[in-house]
C-alpha atoms as a PDB file:
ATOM      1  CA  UNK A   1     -42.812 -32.567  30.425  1.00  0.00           C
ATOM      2  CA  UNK A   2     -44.091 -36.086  30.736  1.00  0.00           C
ATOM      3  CA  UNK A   3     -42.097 -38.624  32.676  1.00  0.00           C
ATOM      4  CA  UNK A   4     -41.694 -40.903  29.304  1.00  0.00           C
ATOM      5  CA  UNK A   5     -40.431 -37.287  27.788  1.00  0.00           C
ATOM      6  CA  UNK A   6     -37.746 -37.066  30.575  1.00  0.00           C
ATOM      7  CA  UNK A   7     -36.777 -40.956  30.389  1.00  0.00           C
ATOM      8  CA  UNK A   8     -36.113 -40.443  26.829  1.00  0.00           C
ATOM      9  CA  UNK A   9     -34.303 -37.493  27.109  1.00  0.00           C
ATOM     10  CA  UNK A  10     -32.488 -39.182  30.250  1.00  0.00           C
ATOM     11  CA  UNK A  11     -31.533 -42.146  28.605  1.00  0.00           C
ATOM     12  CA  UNK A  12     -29.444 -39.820  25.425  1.00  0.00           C
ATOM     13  CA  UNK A  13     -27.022 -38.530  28.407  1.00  0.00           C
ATOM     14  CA  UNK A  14     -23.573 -39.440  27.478  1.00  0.00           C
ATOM     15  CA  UNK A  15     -24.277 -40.469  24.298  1.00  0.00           C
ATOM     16  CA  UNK A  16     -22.845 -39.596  21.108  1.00  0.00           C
ATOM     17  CA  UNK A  17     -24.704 -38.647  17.776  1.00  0.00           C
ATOM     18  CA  UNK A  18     -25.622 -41.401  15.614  1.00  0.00           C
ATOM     19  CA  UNK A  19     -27.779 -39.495  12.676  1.00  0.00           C
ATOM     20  CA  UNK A  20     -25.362 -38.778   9.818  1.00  0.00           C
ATOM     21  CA  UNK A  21     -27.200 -35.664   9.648  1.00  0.00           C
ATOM     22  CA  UNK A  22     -28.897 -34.354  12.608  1.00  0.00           C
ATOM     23  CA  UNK A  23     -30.828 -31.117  13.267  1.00  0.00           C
ATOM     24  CA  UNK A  24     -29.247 -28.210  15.057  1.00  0.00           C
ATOM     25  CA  UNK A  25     -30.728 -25.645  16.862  1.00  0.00           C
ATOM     26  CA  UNK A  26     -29.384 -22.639  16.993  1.00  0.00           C
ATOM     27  CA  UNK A  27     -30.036 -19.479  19.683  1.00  0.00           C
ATOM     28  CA  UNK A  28     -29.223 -16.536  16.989  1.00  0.00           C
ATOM     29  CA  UNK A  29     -30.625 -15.972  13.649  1.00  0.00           C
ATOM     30  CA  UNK A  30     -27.270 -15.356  12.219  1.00  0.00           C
ATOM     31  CA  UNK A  31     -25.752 -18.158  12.671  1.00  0.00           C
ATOM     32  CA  UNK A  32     -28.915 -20.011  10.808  1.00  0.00           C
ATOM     33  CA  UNK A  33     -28.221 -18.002   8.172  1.00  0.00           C
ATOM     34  CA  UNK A  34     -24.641 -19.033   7.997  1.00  0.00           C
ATOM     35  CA  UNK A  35     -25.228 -22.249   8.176  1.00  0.00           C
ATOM     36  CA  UNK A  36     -27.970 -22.562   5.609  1.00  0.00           C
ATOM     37  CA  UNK A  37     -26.205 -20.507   2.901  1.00  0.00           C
ATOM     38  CA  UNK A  38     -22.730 -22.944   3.724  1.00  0.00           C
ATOM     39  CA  UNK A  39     -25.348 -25.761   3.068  1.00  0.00           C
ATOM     40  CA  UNK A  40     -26.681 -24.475   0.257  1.00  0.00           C
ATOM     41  CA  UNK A  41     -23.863 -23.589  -1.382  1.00  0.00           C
ATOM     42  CA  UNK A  42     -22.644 -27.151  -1.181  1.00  0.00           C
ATOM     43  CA  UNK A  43     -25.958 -28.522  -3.559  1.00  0.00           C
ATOM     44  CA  UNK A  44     -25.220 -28.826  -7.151  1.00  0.00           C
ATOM     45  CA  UNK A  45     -28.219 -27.656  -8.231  1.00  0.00           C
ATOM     46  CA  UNK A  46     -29.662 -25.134  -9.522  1.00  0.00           C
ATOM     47  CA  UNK A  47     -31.038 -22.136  -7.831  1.00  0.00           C
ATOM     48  CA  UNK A  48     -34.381 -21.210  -8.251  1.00  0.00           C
ATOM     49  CA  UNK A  49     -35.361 -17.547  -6.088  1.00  0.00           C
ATOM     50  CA  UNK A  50     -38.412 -16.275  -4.497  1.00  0.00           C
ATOM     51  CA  UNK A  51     -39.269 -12.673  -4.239  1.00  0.00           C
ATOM     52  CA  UNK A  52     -41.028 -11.930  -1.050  1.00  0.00           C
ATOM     53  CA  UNK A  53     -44.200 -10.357  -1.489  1.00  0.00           C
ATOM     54  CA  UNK A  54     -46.078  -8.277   0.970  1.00  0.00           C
ATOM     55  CA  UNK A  55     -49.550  -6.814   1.268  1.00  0.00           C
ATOM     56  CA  UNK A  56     -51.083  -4.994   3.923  1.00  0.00           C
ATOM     57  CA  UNK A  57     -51.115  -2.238   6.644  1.00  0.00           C
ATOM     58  CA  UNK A  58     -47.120  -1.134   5.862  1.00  0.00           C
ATOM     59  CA  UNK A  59     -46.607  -0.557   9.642  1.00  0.00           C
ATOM     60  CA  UNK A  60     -47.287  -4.301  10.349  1.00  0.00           C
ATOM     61  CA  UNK A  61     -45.665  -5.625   7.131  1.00  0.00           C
ATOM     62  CA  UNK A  62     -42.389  -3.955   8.612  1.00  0.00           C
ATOM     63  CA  UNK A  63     -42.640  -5.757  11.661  1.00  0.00           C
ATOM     64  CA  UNK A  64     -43.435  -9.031   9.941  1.00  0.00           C
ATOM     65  CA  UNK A  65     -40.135  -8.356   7.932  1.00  0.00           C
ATOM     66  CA  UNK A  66     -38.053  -7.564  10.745  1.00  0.00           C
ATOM     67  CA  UNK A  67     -39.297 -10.726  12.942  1.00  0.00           C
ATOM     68  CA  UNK A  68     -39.556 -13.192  10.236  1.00  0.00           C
ATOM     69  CA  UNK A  69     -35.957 -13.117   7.741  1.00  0.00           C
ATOM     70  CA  UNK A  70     -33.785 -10.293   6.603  1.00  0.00           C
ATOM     71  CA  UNK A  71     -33.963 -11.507   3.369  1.00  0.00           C
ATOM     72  CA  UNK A  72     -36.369 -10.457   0.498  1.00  0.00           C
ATOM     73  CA  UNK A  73     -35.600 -13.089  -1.635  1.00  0.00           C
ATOM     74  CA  UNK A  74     -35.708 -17.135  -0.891  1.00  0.00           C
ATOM     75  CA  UNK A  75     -33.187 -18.800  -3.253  1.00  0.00           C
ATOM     76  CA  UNK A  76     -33.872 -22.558  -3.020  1.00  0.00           C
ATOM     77  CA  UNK A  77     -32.064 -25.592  -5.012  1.00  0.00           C
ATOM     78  CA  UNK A  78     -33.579 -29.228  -5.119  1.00  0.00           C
ATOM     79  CA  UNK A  79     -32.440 -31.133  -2.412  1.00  0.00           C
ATOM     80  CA  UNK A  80     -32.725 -28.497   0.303  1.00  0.00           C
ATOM     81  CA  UNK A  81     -34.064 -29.479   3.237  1.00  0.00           C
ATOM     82  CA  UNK A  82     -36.492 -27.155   3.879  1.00  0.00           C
ATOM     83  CA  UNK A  83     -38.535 -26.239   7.237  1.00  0.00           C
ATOM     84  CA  UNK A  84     -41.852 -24.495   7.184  1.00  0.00           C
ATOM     85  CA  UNK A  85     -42.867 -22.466  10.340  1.00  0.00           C
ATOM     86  CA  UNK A  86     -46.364 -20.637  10.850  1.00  0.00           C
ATOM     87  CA  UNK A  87     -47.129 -18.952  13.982  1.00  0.00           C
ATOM     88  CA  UNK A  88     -50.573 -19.658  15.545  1.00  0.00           C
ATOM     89  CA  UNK A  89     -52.447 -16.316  16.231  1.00  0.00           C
ATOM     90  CA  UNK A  90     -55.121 -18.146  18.388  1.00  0.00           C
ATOM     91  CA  UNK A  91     -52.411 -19.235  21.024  1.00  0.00           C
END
């Protein structure tokens, strides 16, 4: 890390959270999935759901499956915050 990373990070000791909504990080997959349904249950919206679709070598689609959500279907609503990850295969 860069010393102006460290200063920053230095400097938030002590202090409380000021975001009305801040991010939270999470070491298990479950409890993202808890969290995110509790959240999404709250929206009055409605739900709009995503099939997961899969081509391929079926050996590797199984291990995408397994690494990437237990779920087969995405159910969205408007005003979901929403947080796109895509792994870099060249790193």
């Amino acid at each position: 890390m860069s010393d102006d990373v460290i200063s920053q990070l230095n400097n938030r000791i002590g202090k409380g959270i000021t975001h009305k909504d801040p991010i939270k990080l999470y070491t298990h997959n479950v409890d993202v999935d808890r969290i995110n349904l509790t959240e999404l249950d709250e929206l009055d919206t409605d739900e709009v759901s995503y099939e997961m679709k899969a081509h391929g070598d079926s050996r590797f689609v199984k291990i995408l499956k397994n690494q990437i959500s237990p779920f087969d279907i995405l159910t969205l609503k408007i005003g979901a915050k929403v947080i796109f990850v895509k792994n870099n295969p060249v790193k």
